[in-house]
C-alpha atoms as a PDB file:
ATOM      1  CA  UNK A   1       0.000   0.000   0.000  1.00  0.00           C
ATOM      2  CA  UNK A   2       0.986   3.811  -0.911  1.00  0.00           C
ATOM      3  CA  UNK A   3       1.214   6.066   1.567  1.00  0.00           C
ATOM      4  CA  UNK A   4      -1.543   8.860  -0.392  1.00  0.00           C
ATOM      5  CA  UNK A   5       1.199  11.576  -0.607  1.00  0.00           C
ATOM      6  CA  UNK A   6       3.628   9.401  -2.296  1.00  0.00           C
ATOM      7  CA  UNK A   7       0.703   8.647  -5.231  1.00  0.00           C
ATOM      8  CA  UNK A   8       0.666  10.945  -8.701  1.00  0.00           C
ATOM      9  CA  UNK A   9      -1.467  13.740  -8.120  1.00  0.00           C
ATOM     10  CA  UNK A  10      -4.235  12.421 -11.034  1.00  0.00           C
ATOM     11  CA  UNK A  11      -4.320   8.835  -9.050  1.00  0.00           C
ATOM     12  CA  UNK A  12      -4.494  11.192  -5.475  1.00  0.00           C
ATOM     13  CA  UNK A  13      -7.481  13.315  -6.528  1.00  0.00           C
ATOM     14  CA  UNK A  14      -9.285  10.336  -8.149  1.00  0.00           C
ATOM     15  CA  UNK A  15      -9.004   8.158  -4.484  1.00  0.00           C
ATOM     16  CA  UNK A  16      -9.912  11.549  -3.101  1.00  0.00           C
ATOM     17  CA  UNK A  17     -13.446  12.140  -4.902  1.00  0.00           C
ATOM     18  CA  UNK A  18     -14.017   7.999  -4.293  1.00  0.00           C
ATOM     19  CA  UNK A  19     -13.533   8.235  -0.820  1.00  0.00           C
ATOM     20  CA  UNK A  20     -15.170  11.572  -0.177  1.00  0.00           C
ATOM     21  CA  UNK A  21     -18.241  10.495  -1.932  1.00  0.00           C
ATOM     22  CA  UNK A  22     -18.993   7.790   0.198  1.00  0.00           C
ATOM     23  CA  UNK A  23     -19.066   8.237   4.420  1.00  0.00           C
ATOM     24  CA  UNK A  24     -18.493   4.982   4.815  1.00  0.00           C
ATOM     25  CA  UNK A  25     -15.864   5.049   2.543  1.00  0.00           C
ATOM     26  CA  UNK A  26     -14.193   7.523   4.450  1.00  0.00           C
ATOM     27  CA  UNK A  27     -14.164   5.931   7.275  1.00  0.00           C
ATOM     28  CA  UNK A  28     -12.779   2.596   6.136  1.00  0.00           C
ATOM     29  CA  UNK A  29      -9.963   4.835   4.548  1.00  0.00           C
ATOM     30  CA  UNK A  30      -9.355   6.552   7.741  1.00  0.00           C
ATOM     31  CA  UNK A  31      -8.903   3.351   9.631  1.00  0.00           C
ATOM     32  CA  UNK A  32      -6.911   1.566   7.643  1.00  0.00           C
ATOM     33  CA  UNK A  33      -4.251   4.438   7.027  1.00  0.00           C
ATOM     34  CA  UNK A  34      -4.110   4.926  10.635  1.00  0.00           C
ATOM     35  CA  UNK A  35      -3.168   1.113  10.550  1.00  0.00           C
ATOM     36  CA  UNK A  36      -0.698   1.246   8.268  1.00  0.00           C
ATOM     37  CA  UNK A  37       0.549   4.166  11.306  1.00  0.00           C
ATOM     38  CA  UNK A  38       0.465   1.907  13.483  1.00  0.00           C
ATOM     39  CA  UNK A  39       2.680  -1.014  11.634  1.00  0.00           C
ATOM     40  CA  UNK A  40       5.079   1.412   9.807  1.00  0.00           C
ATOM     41  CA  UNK A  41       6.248   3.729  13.324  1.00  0.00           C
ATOM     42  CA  UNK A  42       5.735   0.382  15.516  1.00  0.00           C
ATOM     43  CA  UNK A  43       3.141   2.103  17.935  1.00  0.00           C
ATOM     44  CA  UNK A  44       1.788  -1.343  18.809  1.00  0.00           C
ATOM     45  CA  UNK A  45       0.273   0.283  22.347  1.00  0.00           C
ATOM     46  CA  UNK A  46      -2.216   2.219  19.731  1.00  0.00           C
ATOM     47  CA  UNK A  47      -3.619  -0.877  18.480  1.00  0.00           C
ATOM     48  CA  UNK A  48      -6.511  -1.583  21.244  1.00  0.00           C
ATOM     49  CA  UNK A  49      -7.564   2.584  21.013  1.00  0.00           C
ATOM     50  CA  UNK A  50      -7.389   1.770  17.125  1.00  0.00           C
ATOM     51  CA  UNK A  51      -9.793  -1.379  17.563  1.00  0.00           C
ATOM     52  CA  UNK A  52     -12.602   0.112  19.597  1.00  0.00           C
ATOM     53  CA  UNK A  53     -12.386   2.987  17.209  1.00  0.00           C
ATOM     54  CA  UNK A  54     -12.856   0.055  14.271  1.00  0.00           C
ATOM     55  CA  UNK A  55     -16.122  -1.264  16.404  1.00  0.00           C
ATOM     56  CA  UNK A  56     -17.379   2.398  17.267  1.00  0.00           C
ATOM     57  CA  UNK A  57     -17.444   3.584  13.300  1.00  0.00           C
ATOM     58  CA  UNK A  58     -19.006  -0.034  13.058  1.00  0.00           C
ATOM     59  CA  UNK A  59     -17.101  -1.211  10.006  1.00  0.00           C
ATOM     60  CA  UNK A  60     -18.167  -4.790   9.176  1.00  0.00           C
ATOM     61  CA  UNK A  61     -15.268  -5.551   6.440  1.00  0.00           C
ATOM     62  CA  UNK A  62     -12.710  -4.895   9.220  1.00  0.00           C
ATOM     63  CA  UNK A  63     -14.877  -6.530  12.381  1.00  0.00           C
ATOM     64  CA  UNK A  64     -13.682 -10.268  11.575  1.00  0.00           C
ATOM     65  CA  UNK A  65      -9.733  -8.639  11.245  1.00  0.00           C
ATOM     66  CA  UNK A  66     -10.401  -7.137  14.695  1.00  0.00           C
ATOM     67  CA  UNK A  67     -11.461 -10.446  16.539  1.00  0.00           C
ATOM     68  CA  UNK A  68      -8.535 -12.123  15.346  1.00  0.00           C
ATOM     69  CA  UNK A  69      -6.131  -9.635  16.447  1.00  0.00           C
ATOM     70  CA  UNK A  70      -7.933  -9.559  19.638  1.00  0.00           C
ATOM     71  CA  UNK A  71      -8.067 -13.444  19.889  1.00  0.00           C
ATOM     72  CA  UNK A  72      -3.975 -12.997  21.034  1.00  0.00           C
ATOM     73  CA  UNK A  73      -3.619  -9.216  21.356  1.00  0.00           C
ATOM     74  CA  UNK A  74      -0.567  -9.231  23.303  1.00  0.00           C
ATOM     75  CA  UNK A  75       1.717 -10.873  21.162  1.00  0.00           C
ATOM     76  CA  UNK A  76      -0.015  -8.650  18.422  1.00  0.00           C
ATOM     77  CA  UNK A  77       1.001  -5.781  20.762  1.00  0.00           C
ATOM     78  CA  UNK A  78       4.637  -7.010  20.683  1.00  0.00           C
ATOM     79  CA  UNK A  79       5.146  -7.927  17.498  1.00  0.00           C
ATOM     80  CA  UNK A  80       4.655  -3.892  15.853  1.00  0.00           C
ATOM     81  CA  UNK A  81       6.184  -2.983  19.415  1.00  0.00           C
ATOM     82  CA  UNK A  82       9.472  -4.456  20.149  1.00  0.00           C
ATOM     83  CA  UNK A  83      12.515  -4.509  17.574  1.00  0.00           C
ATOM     84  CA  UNK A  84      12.801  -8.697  17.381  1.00  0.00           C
ATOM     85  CA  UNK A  85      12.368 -10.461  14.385  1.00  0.00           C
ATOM     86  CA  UNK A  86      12.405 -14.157  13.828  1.00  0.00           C
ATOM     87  CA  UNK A  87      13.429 -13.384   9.833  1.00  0.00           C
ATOM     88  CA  UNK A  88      16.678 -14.640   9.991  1.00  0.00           C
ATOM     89  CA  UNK A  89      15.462 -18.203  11.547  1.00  0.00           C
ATOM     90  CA  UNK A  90      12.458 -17.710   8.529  1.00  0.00           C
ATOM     91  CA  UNK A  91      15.663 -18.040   5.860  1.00  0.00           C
ATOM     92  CA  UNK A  92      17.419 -20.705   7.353  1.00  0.00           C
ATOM     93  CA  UNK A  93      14.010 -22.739   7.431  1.00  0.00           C
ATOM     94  CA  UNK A  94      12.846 -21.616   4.224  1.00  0.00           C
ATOM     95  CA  UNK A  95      16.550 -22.219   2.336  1.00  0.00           C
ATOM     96  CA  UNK A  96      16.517 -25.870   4.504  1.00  0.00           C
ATOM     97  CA  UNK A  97      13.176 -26.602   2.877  1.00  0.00           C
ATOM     98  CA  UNK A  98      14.557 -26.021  -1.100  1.00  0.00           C
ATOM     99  CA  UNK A  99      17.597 -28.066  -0.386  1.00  0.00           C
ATOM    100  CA  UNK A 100      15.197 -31.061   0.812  1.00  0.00           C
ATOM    101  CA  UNK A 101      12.974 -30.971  -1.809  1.00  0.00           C
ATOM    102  CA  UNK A 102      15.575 -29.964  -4.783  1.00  0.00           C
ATOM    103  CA  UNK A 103      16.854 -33.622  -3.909  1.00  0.00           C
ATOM    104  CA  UNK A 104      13.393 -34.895  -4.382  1.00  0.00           C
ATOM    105  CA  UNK A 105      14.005 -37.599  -1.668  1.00  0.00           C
ATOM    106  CA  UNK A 106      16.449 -39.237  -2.689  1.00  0.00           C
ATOM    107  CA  UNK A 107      19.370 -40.528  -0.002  1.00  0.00           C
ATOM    108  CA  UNK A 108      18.569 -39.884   3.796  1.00  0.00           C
ATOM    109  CA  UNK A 109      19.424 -37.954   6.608  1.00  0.00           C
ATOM    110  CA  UNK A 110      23.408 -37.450   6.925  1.00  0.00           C
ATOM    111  CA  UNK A 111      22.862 -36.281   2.610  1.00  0.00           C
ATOM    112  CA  UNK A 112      20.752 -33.540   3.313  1.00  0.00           C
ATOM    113  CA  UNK A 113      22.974 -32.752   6.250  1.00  0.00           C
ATOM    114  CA  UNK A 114      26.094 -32.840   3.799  1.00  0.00           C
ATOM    115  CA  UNK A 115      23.776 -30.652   1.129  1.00  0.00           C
ATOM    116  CA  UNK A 116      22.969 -27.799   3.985  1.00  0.00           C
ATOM    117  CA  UNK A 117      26.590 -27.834   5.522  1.00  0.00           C
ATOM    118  CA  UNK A 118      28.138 -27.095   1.946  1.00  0.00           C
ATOM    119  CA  UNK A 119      26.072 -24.629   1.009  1.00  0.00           C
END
């Protein structure tokens, strides 16, 4: 997603007139750049304020996104909070899963070992 003032100014105007023509519209629009806030400057304490506001404008498209952040909100909370990411661990998984199915099977354990140490 665009942040709006990064957009051409023909493409801004035209999401402009969309959204102002519809209040509901607006609102959805509102909401969801103040989410994108909330991920990009990692103000996860902003997310319950940002919920009830979801339920208070009563937005049904974003209700069932709501519940499921709420369903484990503090880890939600600490995830666009703290600094820690799990990304590197992510590669190693990810590059160990190509390497065991670029053999397509074949061989057994102390092979795929060999193929992971050497690469």
């Amino acid at each position: 997603m665009t942040r709006p003032s990064d957009l051409p100014d023909h493409i801004r105007r035209h999401l402009d007139d969309l959204v102002a023509s519809c209040p509901h519209l607006t609102a959805l629009a509102t909401r969801v750049r103040e989410f994108a806030d909330i991920l990009t400057e990692r103000h996860g304490h902003n997310l319950p304020a940002w919920i009830q506001q979801v339920r208070t404008d009563d937005l049904p498209t974003l209700h069932s996104y709501t519940n499921g952040l709420e369903k484990d909100i503090d880890a939600v909370i600490a995830g666009l909070t703290l600094p820690y990411s799990n990304g590197p661990m992510e590669g190693v998984n990810t590059k160990t899963k190509l390497i065991k199915r670029t053999m397509y099977g074949r061989a057994g354990f102390p092979l795929l070992r060999q193929m992971i140490l050497l690469s």
